[in-house]
Structures are given as structure tokens and as C-alpha cells.
PDB file of N, CA and C in Angstrom:
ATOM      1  N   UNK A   1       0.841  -1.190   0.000  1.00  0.00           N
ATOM      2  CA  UNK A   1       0.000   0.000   0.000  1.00  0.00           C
ATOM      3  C   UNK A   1       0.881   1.246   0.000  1.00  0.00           C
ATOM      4  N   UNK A   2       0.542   2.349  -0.912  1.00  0.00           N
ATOM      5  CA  UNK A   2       1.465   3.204  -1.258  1.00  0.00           C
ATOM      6  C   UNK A   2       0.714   4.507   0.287  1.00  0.00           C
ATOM      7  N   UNK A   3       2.174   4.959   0.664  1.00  0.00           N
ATOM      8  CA  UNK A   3       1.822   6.336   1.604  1.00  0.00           C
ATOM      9  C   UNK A   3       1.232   7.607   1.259  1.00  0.00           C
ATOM     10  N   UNK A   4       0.119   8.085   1.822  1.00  0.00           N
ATOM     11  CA  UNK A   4      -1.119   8.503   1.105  1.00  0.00           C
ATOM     12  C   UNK A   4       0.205   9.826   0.381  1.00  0.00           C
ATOM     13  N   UNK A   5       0.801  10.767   1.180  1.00  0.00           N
ATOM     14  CA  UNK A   5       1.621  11.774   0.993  1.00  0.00           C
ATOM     15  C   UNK A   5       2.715  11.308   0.162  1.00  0.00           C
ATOM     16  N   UNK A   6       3.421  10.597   0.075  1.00  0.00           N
ATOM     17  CA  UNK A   6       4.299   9.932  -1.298  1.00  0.00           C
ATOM     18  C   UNK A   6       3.274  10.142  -2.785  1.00  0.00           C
ATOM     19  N   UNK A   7       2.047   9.424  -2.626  1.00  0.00           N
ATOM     20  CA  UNK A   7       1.001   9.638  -3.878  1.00  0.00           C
ATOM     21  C   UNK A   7       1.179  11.099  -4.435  1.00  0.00           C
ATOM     22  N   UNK A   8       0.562  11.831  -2.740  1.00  0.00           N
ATOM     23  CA  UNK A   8      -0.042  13.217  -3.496  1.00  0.00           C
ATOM     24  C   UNK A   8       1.369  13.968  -3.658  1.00  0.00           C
ATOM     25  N   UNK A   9       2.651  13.682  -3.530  1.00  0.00           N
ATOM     26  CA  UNK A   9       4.043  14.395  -3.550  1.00  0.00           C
ATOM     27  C   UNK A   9       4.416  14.197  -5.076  1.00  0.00           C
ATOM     28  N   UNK A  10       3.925  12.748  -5.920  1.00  0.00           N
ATOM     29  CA  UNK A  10       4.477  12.295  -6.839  1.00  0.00           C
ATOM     30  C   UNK A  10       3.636  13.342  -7.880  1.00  0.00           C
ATOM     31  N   UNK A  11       1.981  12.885  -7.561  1.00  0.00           N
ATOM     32  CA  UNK A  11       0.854  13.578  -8.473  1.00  0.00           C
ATOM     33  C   UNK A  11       1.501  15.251  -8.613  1.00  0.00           C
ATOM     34  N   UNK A  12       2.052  15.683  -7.213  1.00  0.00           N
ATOM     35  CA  UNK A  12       1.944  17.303  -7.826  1.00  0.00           C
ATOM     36  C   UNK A  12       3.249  17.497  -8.998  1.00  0.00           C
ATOM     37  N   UNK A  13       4.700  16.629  -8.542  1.00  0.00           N
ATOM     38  CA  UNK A  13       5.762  16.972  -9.254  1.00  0.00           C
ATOM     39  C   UNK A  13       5.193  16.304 -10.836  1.00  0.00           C
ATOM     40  N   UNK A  14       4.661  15.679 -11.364  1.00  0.00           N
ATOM     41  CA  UNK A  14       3.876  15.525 -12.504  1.00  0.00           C
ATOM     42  C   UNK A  14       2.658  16.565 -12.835  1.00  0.00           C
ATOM     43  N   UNK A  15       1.838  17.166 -12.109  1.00  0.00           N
ATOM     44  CA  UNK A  15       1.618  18.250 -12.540  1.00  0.00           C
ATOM     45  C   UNK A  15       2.528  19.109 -12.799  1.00  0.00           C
ATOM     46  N   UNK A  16       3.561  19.772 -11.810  1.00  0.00           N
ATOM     47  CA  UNK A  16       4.110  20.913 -11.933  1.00  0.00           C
ATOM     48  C   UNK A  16       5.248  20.389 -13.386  1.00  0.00           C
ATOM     49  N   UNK A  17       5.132  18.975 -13.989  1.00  0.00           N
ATOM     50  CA  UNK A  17       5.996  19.191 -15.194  1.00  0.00           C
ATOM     51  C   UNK A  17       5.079  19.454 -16.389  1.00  0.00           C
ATOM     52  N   UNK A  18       3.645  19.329 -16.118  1.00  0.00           N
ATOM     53  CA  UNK A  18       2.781  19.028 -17.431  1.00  0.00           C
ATOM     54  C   UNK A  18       2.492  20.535 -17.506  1.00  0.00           C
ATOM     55  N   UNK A  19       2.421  21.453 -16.380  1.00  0.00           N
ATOM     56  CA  UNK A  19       1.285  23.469 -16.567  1.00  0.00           C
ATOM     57  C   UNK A  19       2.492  24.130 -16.476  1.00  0.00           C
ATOM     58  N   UNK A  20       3.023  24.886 -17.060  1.00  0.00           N
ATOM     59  CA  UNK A  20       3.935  25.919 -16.980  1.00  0.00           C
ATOM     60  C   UNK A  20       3.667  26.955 -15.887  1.00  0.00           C
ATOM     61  N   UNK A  21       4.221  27.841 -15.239  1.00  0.00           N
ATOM     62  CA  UNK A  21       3.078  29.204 -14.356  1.00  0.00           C
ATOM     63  C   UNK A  21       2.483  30.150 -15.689  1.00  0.00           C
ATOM     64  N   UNK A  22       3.218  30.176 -16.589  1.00  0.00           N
ATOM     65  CA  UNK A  22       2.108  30.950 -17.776  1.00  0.00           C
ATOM     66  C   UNK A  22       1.037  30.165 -17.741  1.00  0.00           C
ATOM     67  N   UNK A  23       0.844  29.018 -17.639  1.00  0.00           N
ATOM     68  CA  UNK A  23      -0.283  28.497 -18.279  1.00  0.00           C
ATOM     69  C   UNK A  23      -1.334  28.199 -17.424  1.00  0.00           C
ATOM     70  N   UNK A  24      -0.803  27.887 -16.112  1.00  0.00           N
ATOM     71  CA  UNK A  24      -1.352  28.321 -15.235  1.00  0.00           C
ATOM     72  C   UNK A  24      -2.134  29.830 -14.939  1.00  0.00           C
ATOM     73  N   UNK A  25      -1.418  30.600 -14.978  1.00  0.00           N
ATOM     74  CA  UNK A  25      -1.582  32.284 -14.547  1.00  0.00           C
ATOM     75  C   UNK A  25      -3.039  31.701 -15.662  1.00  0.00           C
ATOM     76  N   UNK A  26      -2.906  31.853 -17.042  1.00  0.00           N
ATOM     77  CA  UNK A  26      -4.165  31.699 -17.437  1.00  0.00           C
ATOM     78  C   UNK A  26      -5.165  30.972 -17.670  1.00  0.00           C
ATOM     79  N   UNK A  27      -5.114  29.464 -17.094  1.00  0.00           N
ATOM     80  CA  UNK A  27      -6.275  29.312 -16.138  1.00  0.00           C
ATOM     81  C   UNK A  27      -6.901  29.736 -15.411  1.00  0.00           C
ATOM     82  N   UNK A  28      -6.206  30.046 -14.409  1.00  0.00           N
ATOM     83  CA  UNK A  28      -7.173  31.102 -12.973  1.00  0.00           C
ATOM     84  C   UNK A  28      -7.575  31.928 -13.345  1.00  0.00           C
ATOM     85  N   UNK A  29      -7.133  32.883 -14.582  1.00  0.00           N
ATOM     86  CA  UNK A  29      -7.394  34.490 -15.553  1.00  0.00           C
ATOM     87  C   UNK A  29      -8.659  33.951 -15.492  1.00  0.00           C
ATOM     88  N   UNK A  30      -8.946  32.651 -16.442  1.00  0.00           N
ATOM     89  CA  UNK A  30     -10.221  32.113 -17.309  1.00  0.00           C
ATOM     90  C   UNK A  30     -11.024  31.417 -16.465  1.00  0.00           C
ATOM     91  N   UNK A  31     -10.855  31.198 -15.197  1.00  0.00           N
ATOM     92  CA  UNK A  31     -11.859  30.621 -14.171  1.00  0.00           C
ATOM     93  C   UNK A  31     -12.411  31.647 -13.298  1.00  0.00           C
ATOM     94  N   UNK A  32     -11.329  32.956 -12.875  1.00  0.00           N
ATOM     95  CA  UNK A  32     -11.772  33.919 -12.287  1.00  0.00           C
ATOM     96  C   UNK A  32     -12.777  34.776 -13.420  1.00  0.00           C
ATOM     97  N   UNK A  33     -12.366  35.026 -14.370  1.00  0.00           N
ATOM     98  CA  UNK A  33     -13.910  35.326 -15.589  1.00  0.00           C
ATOM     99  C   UNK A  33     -15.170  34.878 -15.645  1.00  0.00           C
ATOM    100  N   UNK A  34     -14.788  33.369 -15.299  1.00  0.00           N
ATOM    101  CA  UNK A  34     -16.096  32.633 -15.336  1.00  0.00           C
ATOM    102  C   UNK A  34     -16.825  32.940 -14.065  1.00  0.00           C
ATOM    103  N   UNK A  35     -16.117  32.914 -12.894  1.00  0.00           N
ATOM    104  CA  UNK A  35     -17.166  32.911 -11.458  1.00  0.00           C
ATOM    105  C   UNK A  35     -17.025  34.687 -11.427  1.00  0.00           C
ATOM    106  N   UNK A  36     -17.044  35.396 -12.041  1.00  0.00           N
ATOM    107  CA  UNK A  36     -17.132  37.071 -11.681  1.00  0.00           C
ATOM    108  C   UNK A  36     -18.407  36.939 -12.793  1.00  0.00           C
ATOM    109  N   UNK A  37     -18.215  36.340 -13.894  1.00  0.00           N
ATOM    110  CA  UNK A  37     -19.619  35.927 -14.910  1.00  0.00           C
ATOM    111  C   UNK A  37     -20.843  35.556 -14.354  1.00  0.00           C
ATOM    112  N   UNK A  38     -20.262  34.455 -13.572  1.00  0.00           N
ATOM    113  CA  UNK A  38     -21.269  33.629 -12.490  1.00  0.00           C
ATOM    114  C   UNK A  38     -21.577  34.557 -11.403  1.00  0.00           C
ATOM    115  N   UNK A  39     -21.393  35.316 -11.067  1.00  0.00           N
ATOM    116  CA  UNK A  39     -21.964  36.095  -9.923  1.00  0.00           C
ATOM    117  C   UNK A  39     -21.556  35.409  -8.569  1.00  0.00           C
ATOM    118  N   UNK A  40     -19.960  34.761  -8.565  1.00  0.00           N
ATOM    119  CA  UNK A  40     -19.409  34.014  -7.749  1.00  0.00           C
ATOM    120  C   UNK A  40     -18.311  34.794  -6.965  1.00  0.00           C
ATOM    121  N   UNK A  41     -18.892  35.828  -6.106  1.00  0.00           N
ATOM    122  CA  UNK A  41     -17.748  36.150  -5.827  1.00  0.00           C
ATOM    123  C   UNK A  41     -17.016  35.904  -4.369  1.00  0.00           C
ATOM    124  N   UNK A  42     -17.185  35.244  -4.129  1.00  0.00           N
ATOM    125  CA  UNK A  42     -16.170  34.417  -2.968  1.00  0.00           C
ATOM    126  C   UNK A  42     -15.336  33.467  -3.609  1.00  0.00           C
ATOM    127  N   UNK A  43     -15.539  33.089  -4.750  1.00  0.00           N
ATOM    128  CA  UNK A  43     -14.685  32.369  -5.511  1.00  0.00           C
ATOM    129  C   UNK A  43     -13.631  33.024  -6.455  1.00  0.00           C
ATOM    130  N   UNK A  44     -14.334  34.322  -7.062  1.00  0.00           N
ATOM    131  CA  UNK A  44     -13.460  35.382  -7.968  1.00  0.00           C
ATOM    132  C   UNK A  44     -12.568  35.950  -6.602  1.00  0.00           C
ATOM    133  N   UNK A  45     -12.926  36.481  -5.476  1.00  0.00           N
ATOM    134  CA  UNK A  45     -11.930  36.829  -4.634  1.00  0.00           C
ATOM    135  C   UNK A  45     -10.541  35.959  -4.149  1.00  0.00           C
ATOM    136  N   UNK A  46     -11.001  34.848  -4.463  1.00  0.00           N
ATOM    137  CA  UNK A  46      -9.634  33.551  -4.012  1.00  0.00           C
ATOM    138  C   UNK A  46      -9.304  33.233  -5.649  1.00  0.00           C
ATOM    139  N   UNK A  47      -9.540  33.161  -6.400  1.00  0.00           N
ATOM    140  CA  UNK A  47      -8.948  32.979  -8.103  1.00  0.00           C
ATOM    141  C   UNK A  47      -8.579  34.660  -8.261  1.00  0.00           C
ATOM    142  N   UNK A  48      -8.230  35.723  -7.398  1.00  0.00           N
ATOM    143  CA  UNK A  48      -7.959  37.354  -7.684  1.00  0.00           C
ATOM    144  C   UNK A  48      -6.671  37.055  -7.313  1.00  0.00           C
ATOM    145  N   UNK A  49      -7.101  36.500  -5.345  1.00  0.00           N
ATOM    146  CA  UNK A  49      -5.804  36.012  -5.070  1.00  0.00           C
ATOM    147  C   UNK A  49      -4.303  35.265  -5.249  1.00  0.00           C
ATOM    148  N   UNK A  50      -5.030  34.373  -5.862  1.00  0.00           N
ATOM    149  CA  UNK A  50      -4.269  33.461  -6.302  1.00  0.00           C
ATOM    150  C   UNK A  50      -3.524  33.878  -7.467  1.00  0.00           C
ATOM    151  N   UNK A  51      -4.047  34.725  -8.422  1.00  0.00           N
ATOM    152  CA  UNK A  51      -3.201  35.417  -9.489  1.00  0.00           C
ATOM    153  C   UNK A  51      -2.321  36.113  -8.856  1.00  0.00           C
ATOM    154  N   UNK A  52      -2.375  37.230  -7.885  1.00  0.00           N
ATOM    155  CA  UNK A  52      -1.909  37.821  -7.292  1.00  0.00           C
ATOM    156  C   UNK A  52      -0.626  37.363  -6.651  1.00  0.00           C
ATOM    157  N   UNK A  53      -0.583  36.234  -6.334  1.00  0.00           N
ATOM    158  CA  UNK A  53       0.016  35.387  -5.328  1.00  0.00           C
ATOM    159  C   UNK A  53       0.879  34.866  -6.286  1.00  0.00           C
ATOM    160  N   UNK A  54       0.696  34.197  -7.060  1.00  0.00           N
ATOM    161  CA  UNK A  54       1.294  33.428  -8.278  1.00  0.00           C
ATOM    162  C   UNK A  54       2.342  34.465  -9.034  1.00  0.00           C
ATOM    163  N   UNK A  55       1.930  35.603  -9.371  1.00  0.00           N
ATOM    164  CA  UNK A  55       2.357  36.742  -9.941  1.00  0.00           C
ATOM    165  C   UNK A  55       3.545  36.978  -9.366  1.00  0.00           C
ATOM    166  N   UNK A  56       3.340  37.419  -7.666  1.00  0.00           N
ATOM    167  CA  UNK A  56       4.057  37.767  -7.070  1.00  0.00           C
ATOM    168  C   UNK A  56       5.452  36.770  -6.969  1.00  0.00           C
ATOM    169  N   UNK A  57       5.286  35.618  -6.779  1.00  0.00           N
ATOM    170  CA  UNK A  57       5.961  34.847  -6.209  1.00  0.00           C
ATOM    171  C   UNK A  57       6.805  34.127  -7.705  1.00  0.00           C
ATOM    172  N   UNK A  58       6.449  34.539  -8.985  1.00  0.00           N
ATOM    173  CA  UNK A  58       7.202  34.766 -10.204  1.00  0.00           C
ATOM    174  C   UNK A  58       8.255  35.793 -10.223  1.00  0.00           C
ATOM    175  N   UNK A  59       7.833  37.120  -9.662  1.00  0.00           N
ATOM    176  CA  UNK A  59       8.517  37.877  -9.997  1.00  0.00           C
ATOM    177  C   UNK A  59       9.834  37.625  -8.841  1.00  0.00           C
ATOM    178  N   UNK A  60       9.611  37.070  -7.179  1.00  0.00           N
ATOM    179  CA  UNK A  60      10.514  37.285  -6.273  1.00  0.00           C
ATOM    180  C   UNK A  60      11.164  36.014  -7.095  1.00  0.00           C
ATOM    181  N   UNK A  61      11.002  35.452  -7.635  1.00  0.00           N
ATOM    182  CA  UNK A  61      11.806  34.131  -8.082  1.00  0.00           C
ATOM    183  C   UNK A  61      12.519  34.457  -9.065  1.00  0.00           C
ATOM    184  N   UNK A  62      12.290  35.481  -9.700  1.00  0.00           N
ATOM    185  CA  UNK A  62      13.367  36.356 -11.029  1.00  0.00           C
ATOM    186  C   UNK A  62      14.135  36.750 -10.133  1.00  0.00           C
ATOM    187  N   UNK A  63      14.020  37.589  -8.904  1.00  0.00           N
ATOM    188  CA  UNK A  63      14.565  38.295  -8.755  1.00  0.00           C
ATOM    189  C   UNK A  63      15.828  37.994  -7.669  1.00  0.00           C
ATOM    190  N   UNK A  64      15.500  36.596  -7.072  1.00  0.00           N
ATOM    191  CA  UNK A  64      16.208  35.783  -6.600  1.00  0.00           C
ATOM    192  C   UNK A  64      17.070  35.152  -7.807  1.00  0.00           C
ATOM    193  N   UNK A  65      16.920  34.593  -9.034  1.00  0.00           N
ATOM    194  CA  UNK A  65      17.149  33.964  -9.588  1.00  0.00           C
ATOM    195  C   UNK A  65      18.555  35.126  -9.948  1.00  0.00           C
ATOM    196  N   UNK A  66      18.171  36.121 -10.442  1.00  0.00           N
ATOM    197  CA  UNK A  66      19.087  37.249 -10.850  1.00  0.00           C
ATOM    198  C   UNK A  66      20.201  37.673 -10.179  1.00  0.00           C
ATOM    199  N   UNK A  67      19.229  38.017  -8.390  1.00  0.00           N
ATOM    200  CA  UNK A  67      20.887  38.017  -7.746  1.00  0.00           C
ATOM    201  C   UNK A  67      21.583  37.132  -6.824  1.00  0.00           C
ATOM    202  N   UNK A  68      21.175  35.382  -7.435  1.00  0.00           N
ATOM    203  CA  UNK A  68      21.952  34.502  -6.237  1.00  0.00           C
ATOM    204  C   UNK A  68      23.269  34.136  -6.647  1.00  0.00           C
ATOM    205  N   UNK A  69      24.109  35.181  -8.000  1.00  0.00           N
ATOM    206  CA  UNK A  69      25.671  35.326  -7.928  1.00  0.00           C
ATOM    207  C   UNK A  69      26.211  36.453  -7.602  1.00  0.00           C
ATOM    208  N   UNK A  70      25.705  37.386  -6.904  1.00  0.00           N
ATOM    209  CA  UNK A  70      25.849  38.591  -6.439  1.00  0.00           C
ATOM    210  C   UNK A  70      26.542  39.231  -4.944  1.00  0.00           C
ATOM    211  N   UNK A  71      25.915  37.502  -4.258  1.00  0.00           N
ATOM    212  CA  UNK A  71      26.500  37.315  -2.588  1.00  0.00           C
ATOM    213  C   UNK A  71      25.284  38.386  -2.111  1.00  0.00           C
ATOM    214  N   UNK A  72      25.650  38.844  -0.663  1.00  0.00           N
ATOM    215  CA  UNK A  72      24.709  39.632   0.473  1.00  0.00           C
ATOM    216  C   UNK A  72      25.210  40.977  -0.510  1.00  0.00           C
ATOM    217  N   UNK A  73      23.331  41.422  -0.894  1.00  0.00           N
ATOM    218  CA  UNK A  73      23.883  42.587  -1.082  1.00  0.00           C
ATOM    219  C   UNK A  73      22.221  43.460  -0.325  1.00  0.00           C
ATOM    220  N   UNK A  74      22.403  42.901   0.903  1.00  0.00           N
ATOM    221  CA  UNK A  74      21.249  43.528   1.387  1.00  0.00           C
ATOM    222  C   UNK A  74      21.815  45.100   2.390  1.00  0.00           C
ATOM    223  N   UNK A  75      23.181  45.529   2.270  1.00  0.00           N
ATOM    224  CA  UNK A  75      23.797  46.441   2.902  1.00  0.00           C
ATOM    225  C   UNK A  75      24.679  46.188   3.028  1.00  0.00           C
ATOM    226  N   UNK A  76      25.368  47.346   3.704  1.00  0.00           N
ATOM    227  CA  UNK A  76      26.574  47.342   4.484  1.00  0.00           C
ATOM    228  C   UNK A  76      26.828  46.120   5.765  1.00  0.00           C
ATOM    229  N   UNK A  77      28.145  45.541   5.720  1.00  0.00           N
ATOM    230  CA  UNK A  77      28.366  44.271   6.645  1.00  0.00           C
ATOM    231  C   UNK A  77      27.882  45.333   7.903  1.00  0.00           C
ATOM    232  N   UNK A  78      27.383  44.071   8.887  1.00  0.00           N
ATOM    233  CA  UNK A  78      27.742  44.197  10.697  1.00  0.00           C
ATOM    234  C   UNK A  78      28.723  44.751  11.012  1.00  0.00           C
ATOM    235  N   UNK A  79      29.581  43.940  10.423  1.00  0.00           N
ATOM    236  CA  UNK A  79      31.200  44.849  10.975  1.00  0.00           C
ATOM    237  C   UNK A  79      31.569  45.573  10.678  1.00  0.00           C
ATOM    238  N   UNK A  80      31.420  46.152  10.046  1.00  0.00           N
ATOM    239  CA  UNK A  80      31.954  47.446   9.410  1.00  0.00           C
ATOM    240  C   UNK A  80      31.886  48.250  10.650  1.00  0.00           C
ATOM    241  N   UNK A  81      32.977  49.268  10.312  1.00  0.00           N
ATOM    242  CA  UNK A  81      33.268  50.189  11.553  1.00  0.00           C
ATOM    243  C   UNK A  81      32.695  51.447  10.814  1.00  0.00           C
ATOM    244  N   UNK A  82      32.421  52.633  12.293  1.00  0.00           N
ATOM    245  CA  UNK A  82      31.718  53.547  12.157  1.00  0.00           C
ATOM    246  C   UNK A  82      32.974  54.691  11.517  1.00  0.00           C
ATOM    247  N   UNK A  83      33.867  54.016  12.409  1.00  0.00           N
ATOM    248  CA  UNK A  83      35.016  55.543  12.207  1.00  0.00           C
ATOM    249  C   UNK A  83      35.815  54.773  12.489  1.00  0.00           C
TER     250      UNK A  83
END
């Protein structure tokens, strides 16, 4: 008998090779259309989100992606002296 979480670990890394996040992003576009169509909006508010969310978490992943040969460049070191 297979471990219920091994299943659903395998099922998502086979999704996440079959939907791109473009292709994704426009699904939710085209489902949040449909339930704002539908007069669904507790559902258009979580498919708003979720674009939102998705969006976001594209762009921090560029932007990680961009500067993880760059080293700490979130300031000046700790140590650094004043004078």
C-alpha cells in the first residue's frame, strides 16, 4: 500500500511538469472570468488572489534567480566600523 503523501508528492511533481506558471496564470485568468460571470464572488476573490500570489511569487523568483551570484547585497556588513 502506497503512503497517502508519497502519492499526493508524486501527483503534484507531474503536474508541476505538465502546466507551466504561464499556463497556469491563465487558467485562474479564465476561471476567475467565469465565477465574476457567475456572480461568484467568494470564488473570484480567491482565483484574484491566487493570481496575485502566483504573480508575485514569479517575480521574487526572477529576482532571486538574478541576484543569487551577487552574494549579500542587502547592505553594508555588521562589521563594518563607524570611524
Amino acid at each position: 500500500m502506497q503512503d497517502h503523501d508519497t502519492f499526493r508528492s508524486a501527483e503534484n511533481n507531474d503536474l508541476e511538469a505538465m502546466v507551466t506558471p504561464d499556463e497556469l496564470m491563465d487558467l485562474i485568468e479564465i476561471a476567475l472570468q467565469f465565477a465574476m460571470r457567475l456572480g461568484l464572488a467568494r470564488t473570484a476573490s480567491h482565483l484574484f488572489m491566487a493570481c496575485d500570489t502566483l504573480g508575485a511569487a514569479e517575480t521574487e523568483a526572477q529576482q532571486w534567480g538574478e541576484n543569487s551570484h551577487t552574494g549579500n547585497t542587502d547592505g553594508p556588513s555588521r562589521n563594518a566600523s563607524d570611524g
